[in-house]
N, C-alpha and C. Protein backbone atom coordinates (compact mmCIF):
# COMPACT_ATOMS: atom_id res chain seq x y z
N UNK A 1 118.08 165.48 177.16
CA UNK A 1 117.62 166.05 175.91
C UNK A 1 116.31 165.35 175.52
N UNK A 2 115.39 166.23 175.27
CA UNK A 2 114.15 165.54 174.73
C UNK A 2 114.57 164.70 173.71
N UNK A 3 113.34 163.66 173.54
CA UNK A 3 113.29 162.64 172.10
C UNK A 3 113.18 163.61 170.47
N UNK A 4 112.08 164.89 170.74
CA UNK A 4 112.02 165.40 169.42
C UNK A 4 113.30 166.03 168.90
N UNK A 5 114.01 166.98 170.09
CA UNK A 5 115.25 167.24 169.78
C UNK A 5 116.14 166.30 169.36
N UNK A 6 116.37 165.13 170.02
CA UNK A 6 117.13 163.96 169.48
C UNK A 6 116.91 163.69 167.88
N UNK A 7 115.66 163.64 167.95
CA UNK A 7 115.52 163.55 166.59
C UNK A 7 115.63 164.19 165.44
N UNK A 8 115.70 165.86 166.04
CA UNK A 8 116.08 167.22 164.90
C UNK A 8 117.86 167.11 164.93
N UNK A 9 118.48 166.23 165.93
CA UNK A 9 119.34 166.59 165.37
C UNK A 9 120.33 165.37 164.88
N UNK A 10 119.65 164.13 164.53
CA UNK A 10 119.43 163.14 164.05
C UNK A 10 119.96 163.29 162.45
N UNK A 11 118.63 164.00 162.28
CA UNK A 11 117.99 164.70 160.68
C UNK A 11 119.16 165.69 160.04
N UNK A 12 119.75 166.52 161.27
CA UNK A 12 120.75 167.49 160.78
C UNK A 12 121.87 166.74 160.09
N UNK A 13 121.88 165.56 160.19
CA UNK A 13 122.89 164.79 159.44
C UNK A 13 122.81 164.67 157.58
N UNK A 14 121.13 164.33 157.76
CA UNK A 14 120.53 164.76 156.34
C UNK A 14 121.08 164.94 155.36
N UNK A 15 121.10 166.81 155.44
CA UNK A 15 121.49 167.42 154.57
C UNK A 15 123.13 167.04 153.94
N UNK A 16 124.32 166.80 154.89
CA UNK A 16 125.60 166.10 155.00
C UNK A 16 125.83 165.04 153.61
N UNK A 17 124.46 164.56 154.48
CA UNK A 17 124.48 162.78 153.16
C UNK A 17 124.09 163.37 151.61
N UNK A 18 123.29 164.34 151.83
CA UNK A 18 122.73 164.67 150.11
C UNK A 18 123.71 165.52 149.38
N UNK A 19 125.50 165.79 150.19
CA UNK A 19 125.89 166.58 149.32
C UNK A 19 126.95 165.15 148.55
N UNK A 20 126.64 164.14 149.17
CA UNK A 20 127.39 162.99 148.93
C UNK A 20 126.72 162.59 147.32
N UNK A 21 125.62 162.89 146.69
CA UNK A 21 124.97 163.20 145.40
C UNK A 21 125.15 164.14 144.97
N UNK A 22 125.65 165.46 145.53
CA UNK A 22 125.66 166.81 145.23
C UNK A 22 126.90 166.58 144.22
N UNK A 23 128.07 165.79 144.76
CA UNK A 23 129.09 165.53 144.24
C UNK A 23 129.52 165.04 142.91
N UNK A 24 128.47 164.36 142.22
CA UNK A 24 128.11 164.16 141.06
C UNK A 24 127.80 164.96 139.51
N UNK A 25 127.65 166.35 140.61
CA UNK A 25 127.61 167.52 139.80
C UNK A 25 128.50 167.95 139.34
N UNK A 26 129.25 169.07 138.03
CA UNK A 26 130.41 169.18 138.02
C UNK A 26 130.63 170.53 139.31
N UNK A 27 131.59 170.04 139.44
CA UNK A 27 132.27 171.27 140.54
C UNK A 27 132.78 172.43 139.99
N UNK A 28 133.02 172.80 138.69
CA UNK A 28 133.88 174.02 138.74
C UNK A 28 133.36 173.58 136.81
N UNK A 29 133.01 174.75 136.27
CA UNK A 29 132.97 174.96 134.56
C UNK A 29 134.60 175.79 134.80
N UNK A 30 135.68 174.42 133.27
CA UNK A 30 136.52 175.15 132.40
C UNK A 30 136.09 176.07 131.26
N UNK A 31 135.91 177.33 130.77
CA UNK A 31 135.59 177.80 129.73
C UNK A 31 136.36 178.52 129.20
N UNK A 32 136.19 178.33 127.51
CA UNK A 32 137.21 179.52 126.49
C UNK A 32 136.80 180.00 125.57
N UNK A 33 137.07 181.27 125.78
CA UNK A 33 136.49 182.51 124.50
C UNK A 33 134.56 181.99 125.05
N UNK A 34 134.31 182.30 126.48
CA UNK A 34 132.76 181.59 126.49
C UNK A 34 132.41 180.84 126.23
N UNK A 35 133.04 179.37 126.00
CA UNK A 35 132.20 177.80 125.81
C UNK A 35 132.84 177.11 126.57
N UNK A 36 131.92 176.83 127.01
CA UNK A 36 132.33 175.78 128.16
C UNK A 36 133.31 174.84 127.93
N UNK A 37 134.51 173.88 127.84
CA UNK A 37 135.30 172.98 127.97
C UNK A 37 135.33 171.97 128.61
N UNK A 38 134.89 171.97 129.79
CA UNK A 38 135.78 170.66 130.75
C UNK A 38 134.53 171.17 131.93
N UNK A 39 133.77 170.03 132.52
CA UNK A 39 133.00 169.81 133.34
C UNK A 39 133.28 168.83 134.93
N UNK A 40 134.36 168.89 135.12
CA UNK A 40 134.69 168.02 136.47
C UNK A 40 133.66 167.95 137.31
N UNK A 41 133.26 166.87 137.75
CA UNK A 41 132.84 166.36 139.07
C UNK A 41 133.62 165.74 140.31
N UNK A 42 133.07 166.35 141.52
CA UNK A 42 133.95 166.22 142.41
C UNK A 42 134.90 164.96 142.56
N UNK A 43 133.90 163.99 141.98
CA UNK A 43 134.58 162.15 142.03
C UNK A 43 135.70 162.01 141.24
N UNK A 44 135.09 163.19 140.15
CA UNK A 44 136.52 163.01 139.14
C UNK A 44 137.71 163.63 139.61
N UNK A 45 137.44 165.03 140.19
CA UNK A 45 138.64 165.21 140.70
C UNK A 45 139.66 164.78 141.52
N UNK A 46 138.90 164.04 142.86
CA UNK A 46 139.36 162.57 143.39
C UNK A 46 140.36 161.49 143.21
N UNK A 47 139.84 161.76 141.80
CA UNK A 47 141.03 160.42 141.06
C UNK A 47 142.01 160.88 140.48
N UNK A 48 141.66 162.11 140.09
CA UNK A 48 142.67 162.91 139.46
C UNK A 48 142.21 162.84 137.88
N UNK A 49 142.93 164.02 137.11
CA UNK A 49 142.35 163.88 136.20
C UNK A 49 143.67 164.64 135.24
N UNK A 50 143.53 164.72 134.00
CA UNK A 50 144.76 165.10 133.23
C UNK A 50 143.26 166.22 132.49
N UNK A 51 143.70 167.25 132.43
CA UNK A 51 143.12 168.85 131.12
C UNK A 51 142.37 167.96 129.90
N UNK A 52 143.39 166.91 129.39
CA UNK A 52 142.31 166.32 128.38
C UNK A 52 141.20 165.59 128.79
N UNK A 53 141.46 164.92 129.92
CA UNK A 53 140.26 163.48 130.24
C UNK A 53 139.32 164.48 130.20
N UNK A 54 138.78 165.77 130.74
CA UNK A 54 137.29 166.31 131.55
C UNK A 54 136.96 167.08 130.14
N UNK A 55 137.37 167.13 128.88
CA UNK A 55 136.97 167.75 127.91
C UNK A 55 135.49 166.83 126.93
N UNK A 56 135.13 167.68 126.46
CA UNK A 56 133.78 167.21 125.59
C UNK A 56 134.03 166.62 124.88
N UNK A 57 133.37 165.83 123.89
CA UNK A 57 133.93 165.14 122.57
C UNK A 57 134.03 166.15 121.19
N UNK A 58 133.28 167.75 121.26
CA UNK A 58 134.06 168.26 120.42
C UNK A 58 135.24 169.08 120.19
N UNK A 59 135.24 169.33 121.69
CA UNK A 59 136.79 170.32 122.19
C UNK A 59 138.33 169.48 122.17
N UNK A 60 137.41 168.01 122.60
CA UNK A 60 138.82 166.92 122.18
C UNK A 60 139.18 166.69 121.14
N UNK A 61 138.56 166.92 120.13
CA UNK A 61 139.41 166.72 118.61
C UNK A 61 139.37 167.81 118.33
N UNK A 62 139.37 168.91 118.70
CA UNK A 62 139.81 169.78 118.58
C UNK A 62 141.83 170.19 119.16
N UNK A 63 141.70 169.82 120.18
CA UNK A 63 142.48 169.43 121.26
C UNK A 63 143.37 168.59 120.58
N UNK A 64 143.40 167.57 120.04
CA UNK A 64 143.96 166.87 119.17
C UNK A 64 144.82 167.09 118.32
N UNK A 65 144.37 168.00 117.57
CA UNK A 65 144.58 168.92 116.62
C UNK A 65 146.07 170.05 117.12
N UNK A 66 145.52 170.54 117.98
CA UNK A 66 146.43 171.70 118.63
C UNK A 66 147.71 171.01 119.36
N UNK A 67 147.42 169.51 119.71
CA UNK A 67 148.58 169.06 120.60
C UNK A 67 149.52 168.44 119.15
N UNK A 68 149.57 168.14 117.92
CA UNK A 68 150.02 167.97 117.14
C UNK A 68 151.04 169.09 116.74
N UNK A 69 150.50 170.49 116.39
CA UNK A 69 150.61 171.46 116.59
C UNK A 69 152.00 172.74 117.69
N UNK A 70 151.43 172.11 118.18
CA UNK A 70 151.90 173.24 119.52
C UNK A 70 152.75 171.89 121.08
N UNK A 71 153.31 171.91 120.83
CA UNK A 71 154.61 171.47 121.82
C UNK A 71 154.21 171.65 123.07
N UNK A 72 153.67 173.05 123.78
CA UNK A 72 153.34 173.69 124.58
C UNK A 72 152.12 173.29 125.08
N UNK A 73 151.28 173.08 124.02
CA UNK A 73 149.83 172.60 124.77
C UNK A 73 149.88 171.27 125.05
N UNK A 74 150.58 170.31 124.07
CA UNK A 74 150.74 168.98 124.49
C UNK A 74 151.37 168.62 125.69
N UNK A 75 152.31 169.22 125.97
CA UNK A 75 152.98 169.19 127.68
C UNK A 75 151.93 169.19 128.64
N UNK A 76 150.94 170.42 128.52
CA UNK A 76 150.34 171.04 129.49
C UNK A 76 148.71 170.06 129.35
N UNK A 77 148.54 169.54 128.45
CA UNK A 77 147.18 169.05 128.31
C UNK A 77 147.62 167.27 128.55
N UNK A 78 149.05 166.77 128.64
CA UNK A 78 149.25 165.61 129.02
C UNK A 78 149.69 165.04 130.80
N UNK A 79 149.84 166.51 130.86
CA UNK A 79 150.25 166.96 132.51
C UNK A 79 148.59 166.22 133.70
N UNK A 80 149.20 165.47 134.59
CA UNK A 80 148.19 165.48 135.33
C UNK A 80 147.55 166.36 136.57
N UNK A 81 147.02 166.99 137.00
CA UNK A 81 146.36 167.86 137.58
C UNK A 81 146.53 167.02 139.04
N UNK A 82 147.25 167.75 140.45
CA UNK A 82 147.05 167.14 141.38
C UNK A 82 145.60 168.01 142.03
N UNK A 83 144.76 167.77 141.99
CA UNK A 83 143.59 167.74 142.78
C UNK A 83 143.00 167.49 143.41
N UNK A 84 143.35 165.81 144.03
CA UNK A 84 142.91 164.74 144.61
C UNK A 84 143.10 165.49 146.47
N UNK A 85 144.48 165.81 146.56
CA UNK A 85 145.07 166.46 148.04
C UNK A 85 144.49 167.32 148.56
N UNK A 86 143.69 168.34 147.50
CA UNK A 86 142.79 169.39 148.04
C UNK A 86 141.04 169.26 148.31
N UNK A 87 140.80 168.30 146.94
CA UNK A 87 139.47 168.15 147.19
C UNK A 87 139.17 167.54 148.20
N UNK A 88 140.11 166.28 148.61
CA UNK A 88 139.82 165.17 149.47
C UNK A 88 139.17 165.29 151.00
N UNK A 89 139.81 166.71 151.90
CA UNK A 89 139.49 167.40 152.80
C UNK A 89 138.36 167.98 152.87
N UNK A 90 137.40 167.96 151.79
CA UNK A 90 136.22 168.64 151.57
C UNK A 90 135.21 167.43 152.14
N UNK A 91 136.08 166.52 151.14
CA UNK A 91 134.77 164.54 151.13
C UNK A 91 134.87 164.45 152.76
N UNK A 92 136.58 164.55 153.19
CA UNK A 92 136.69 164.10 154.47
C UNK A 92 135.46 164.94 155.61
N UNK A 93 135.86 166.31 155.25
CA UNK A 93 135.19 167.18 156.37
C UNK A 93 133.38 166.96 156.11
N UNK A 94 132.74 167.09 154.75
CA UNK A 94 131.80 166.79 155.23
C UNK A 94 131.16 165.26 155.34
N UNK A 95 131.87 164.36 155.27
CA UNK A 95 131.46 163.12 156.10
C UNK A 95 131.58 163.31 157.74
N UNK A 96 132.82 163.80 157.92
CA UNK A 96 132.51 163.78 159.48
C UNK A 96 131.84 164.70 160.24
N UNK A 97 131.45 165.76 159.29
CA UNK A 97 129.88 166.67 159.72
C UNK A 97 128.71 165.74 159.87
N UNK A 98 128.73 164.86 158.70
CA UNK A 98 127.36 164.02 158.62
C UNK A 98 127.50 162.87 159.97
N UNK A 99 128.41 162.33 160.44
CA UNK A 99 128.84 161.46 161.38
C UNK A 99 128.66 162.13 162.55
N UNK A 100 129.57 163.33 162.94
CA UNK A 100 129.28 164.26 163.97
C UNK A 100 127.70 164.75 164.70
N UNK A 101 126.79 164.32 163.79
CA UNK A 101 125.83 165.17 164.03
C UNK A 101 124.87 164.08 164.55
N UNK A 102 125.52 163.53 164.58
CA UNK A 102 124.70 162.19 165.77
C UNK A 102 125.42 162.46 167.03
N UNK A 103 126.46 162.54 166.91
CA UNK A 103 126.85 162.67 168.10
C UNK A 103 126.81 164.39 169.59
N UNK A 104 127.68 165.08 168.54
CA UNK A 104 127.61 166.55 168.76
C UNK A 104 127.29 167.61 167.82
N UNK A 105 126.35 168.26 168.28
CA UNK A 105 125.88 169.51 167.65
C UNK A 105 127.16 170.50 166.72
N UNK A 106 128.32 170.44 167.91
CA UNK A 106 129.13 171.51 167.67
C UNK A 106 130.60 170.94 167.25
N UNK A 107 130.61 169.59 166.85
CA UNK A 107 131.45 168.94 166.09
C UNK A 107 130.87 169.06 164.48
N UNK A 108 129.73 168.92 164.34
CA UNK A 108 129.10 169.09 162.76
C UNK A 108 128.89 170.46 162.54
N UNK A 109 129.12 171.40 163.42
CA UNK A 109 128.81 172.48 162.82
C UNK A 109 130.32 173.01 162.52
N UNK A 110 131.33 172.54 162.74
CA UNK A 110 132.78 173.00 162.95
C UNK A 110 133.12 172.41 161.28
N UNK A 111 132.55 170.89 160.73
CA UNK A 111 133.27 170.54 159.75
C UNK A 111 132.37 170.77 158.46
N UNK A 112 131.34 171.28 158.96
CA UNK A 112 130.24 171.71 157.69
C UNK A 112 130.73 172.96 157.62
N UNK A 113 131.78 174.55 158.59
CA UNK A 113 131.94 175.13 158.20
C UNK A 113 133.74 175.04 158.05
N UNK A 114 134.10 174.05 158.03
CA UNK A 114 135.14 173.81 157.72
C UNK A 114 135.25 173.13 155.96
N UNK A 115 133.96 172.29 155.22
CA UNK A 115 133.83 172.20 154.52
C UNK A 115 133.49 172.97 153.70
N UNK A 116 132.86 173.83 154.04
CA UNK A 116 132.46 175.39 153.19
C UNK A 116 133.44 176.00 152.67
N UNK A 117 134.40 176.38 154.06
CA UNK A 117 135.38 177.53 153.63
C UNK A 117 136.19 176.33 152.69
N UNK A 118 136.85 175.28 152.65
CA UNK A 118 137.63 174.27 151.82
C UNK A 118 137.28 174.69 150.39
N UNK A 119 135.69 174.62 150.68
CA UNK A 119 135.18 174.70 148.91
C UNK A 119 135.72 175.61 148.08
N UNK A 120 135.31 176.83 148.84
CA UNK A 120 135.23 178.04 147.96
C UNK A 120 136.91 178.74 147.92
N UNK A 121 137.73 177.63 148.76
CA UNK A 121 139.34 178.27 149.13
C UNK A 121 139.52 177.18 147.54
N UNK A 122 139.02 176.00 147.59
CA UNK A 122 139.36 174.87 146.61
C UNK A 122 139.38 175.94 145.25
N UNK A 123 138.43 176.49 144.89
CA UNK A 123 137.83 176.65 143.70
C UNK A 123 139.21 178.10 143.42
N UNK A 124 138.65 178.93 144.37
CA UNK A 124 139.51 180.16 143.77
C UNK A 124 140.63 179.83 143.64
N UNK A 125 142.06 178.96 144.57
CA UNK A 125 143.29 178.36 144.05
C UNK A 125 143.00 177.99 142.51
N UNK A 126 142.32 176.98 142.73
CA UNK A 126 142.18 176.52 140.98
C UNK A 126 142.25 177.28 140.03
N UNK A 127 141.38 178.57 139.88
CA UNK A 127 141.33 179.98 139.27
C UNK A 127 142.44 180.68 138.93
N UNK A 128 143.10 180.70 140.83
CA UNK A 128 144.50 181.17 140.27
C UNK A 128 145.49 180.20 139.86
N UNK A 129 145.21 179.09 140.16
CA UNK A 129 146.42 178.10 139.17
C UNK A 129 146.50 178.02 137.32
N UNK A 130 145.65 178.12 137.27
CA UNK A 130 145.24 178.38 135.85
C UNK A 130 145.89 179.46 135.40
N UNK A 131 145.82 180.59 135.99
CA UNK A 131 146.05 181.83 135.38
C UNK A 131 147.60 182.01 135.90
N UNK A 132 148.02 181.63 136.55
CA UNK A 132 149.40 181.77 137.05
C UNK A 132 149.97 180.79 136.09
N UNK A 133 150.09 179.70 135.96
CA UNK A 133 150.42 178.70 134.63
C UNK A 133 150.47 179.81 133.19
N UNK A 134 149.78 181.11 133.16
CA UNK A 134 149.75 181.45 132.21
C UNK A 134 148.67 181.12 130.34
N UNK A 135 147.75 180.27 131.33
CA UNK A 135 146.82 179.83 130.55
C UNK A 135 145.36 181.27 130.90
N UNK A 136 146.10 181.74 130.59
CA UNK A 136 144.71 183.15 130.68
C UNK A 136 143.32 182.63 130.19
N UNK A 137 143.48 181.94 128.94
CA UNK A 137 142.44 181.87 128.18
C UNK A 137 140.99 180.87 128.24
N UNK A 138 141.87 180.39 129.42
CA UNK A 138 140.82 179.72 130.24
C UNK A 138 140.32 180.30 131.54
N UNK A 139 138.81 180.07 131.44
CA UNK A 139 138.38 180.57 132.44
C UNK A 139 137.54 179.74 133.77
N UNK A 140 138.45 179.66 134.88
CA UNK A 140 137.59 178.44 136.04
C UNK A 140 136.24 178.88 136.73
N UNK A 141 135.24 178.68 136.47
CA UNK A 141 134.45 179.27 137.37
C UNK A 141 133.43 177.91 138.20
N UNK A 142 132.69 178.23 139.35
CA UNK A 142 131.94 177.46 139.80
C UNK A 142 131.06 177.02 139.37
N UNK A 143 130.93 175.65 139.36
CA UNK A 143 129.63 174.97 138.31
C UNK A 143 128.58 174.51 139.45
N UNK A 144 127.45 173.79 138.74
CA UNK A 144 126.44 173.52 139.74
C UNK A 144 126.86 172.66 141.21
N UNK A 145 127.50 171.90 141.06
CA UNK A 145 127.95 171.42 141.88
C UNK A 145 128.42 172.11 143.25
N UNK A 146 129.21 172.82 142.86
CA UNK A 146 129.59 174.16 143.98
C UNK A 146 128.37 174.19 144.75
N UNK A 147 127.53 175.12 144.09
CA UNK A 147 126.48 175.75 144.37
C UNK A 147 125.46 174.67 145.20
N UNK A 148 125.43 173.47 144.78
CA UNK A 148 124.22 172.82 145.24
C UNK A 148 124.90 172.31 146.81
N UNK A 149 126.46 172.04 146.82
CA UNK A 149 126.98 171.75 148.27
C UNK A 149 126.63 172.66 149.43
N UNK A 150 126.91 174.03 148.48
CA UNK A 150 126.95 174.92 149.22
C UNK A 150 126.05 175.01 149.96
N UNK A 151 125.00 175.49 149.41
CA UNK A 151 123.33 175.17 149.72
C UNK A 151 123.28 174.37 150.70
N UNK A 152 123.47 173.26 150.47
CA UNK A 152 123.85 171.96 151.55
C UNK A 152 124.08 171.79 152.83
N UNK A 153 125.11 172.62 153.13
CA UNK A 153 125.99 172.70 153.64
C UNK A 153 125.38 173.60 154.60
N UNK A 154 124.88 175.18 154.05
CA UNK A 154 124.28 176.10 155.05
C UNK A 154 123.23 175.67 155.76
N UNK A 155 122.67 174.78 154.78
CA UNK A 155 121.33 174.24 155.22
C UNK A 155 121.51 173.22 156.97
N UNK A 156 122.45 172.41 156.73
CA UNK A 156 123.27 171.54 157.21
C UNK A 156 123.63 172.43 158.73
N UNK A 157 124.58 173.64 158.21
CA UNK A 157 125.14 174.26 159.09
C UNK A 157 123.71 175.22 160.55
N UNK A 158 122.78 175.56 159.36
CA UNK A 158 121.85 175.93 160.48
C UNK A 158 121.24 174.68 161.06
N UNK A 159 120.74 174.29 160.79
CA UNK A 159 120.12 172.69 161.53
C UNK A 159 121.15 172.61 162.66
N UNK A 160 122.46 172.23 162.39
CA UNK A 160 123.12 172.26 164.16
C UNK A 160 123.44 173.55 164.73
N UNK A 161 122.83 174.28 163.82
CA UNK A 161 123.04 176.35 165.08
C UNK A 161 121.64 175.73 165.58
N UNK A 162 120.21 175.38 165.21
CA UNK A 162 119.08 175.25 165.86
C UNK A 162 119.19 173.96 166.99
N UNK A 163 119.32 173.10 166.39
CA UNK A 163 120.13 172.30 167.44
C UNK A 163 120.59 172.91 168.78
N UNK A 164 121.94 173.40 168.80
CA UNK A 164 122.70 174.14 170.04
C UNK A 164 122.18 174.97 170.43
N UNK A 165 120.89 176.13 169.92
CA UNK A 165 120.42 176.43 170.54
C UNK A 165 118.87 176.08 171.19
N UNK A 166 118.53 174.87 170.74
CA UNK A 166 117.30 174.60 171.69
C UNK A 166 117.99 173.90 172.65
N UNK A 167 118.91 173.01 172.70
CA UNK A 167 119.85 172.31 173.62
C UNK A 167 119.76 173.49 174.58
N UNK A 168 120.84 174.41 174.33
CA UNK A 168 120.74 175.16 175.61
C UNK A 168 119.74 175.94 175.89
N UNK A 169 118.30 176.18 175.49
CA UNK A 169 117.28 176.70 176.22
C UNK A 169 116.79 175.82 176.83
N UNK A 170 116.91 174.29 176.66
CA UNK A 170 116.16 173.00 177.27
C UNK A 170 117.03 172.99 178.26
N UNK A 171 118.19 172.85 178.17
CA UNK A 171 118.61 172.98 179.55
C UNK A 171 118.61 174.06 180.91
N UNK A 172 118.62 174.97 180.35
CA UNK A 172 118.40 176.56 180.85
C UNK A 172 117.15 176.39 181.32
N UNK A 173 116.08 175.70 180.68
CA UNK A 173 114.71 175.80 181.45
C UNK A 173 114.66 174.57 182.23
N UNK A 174 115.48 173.47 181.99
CA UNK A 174 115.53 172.70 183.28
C UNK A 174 116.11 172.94 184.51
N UNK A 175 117.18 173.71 184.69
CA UNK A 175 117.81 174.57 186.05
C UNK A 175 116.52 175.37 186.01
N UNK A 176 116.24 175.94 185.75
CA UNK A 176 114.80 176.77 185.76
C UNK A 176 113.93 176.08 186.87
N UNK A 177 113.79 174.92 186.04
CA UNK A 177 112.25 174.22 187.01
C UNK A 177 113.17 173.66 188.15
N UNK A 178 114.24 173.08 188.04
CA UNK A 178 115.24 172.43 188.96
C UNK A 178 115.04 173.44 190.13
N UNK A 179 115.28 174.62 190.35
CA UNK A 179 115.84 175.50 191.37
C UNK A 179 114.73 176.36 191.76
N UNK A 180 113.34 176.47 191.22
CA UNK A 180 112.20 176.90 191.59
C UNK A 180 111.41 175.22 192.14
N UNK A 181 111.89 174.38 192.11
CA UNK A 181 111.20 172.63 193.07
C UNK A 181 111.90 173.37 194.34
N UNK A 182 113.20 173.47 194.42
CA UNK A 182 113.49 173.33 196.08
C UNK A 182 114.20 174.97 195.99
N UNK A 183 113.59 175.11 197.04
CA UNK A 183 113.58 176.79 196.99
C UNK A 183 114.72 176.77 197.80
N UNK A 184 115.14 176.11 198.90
CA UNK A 184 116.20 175.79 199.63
C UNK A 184 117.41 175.79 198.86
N UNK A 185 117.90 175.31 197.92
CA UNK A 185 119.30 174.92 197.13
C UNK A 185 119.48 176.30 197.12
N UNK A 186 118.62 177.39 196.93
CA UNK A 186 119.40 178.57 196.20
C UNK A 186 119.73 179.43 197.40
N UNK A 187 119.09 179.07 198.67
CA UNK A 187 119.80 179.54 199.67
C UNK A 187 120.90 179.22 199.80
N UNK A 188 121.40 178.00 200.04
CA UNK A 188 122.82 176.83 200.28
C UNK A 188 123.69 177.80 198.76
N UNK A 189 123.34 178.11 198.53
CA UNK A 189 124.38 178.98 197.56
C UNK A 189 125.31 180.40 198.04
């Protein structure tokens, strides 16, 4: 393999490492009646998080208010959220995209699209967990975070499709020059 190729696919690791900041973003907007609620970031989800911790400071005394109130919301807003089991496969897969891509082309391209599909399987469960709980009135949708992995990620994912395929035209044109040097080998065939 040439040195420049070595080095494009070096770089394809790159993109991998910057979703490791991407993560910082929130991953998914909670919203009700249209205002936003609860802003998770991927780190937070990680640790896990309980409905009240990811709320604003004016939806929480609000929140406050209603768990005094209502029996029902206090259960459900003291309840902790397992999240940690699903997101975790996302951190896992695209680290070992970013790791992979020193090594093999087609090991990082397997967990960058293994991290993709995780994401967007992550998010819509969530959607429907919400609404199956019977909390209609919340609404999960993808926050920047999503979006900027995603990005990431494709970006990520073509870099090792360009990769695998200059690999195999570099090699393809080395049997090339290989078997037009000795004109003989292709007789012995």
């Amino acid at each position: 393999m040439k040195s420049d190729l070595k080095l494009f696919q070096k770089l394809a690791s790159f993109p991998f490492l910057l979703i490791f900041v991407a993560f910082l973003f929130p991953l998914v907007n909670v919203s009700c009646s249209e205002k936003v609620v609860a802003e998770p970031s991927t780190y937070e989800l990680i640790v896990g998080v309980t409905p009240e911790s990811v709320l604003g400071e004016e939806t929480s005394k609000a929140v406050k208010e209603i768990k005094q109130n209502e029996a029902r919301a206090k259960e459900f807003l003291e309840q902790p959220i397992e999240t940690s089991r699903a997101v975790l496969p996302i951190v896992v897969a695209v680290a070992l995209a970013a790791v992979c891509a020193f090594f093999t082309p087609v090991g990082s391209l397997a967990m960058g699209i293994a991290a993709f599909t995780s994401l967007w399987v992550f998010i819509y469960n969530l959607s429907a967990t919400v609404v199956r709980q019977h909390y209609d009135f919340l609404v999960v949708e993808p926050g920047i975070g999503a979006y900027c992995i995603s990005f990431l990620l494709v970006i990520g994912i073509a870099m090792n499709i360009a990769v695998i395929i200059r690999s195999f035209k570099a090699n393809k044109q080395k049997k090339l020059e290989e078997s037009t040097k000795d004109p003989h080998s292709s007789e012995l065939k």
